[in-house]
C-alpha atoms as a PDB file:
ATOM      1  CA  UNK A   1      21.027 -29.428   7.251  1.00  0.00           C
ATOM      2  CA  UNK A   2      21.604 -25.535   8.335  1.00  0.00           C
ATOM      3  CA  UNK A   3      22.480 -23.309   5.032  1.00  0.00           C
ATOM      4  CA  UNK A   4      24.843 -20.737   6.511  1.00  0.00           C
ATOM      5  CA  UNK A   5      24.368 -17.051   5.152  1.00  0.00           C
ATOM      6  CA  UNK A   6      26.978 -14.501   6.020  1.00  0.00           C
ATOM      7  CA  UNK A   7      25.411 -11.288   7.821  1.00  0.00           C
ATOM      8  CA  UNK A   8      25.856  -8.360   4.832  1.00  0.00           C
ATOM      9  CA  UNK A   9      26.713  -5.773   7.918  1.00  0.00           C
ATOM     10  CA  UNK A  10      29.499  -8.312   8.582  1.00  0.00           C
ATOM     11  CA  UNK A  11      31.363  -7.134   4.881  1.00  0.00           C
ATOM     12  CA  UNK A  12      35.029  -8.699   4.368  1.00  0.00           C
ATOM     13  CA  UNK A  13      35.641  -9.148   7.610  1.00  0.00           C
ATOM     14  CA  UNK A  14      36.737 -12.456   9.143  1.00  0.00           C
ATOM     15  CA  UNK A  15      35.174 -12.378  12.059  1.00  0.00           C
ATOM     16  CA  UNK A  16      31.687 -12.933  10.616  1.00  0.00           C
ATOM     17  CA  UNK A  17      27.598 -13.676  12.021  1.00  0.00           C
ATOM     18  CA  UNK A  18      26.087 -16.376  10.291  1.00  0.00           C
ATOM     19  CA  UNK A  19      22.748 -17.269  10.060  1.00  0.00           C
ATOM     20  CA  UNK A  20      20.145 -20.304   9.170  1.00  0.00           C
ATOM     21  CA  UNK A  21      16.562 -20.895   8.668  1.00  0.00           C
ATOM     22  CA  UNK A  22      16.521 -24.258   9.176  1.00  0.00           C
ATOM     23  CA  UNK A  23      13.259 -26.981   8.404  1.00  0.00           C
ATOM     24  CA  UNK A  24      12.610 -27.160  12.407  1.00  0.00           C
ATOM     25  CA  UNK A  25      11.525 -23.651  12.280  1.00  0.00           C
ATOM     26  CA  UNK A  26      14.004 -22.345  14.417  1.00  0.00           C
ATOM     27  CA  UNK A  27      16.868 -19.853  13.132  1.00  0.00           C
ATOM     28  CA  UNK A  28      20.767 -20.775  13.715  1.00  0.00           C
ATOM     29  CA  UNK A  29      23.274 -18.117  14.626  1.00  0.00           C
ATOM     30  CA  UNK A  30      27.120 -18.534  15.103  1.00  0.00           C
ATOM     31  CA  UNK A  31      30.319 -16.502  14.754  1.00  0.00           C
ATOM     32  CA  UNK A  32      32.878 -17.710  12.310  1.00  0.00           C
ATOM     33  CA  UNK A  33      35.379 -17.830  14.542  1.00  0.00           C
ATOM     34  CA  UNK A  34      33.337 -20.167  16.266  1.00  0.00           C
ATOM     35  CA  UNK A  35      31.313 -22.551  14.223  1.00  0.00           C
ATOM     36  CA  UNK A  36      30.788 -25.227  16.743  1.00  0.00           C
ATOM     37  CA  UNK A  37      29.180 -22.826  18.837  1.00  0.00           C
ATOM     38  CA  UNK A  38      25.548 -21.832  17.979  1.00  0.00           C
ATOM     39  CA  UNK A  39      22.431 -20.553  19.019  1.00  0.00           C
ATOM     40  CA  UNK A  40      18.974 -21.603  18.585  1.00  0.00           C
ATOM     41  CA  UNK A  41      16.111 -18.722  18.670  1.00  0.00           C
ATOM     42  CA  UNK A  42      12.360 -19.006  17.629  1.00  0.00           C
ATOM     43  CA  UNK A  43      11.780 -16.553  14.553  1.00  0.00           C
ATOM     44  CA  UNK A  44       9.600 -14.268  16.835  1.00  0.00           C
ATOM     45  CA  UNK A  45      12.524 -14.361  19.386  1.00  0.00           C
ATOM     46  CA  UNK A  46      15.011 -12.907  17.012  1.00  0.00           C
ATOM     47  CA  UNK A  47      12.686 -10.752  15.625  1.00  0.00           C
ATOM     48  CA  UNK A  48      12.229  -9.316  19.602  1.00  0.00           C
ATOM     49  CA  UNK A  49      15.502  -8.819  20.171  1.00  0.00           C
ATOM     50  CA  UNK A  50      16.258  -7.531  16.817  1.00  0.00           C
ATOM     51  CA  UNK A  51      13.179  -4.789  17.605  1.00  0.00           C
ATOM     52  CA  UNK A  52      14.949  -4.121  20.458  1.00  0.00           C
ATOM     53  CA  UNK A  53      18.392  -3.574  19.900  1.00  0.00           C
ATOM     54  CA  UNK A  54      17.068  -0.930  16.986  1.00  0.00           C
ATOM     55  CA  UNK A  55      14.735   0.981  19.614  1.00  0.00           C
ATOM     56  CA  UNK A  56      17.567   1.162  21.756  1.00  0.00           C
ATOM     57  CA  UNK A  57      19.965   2.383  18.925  1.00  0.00           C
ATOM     58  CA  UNK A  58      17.108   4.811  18.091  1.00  0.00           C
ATOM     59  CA  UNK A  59      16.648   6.221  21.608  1.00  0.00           C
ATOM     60  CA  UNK A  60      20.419   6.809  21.901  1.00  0.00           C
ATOM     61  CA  UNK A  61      21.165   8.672  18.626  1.00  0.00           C
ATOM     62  CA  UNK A  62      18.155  11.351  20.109  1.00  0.00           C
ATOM     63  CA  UNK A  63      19.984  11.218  23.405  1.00  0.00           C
ATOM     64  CA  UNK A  64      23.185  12.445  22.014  1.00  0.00           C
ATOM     65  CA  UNK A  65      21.487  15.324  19.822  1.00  0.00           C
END
């Protein structure tokens, strides 16, 4: 059974990201608006992505300087 945690960057919003560990090993991911809907990613996967999205974020902000 997935414990759902509410993303912190998500505040009091409604439209939240939710997130998982669950006992598989695998991490859970849905949008509150959708709950039936969610994704399935490997720890190292997320943690990829993640890394990405933030060196993208980080080559941008230098870009606009």
């Amino acid at each position: 059974m997935a414990v759902w945690q509410k993303s912190s960057y998500s505040g009091t919003a409604s439209n939240c990201l939710n997130i998982a560990a669950v006992g598989d090993g695998t991490v859970r991911l849905r949008e509150s608006d959708d709950p039936d809907t969610v994704l399935v990613v490997a720890p190292a996967s997320l943690r990829a992505l993640l890394a990405a999205i933030r060196s993208h974020r980080h080559r941008h902000r230098h870009q606009l300087r």
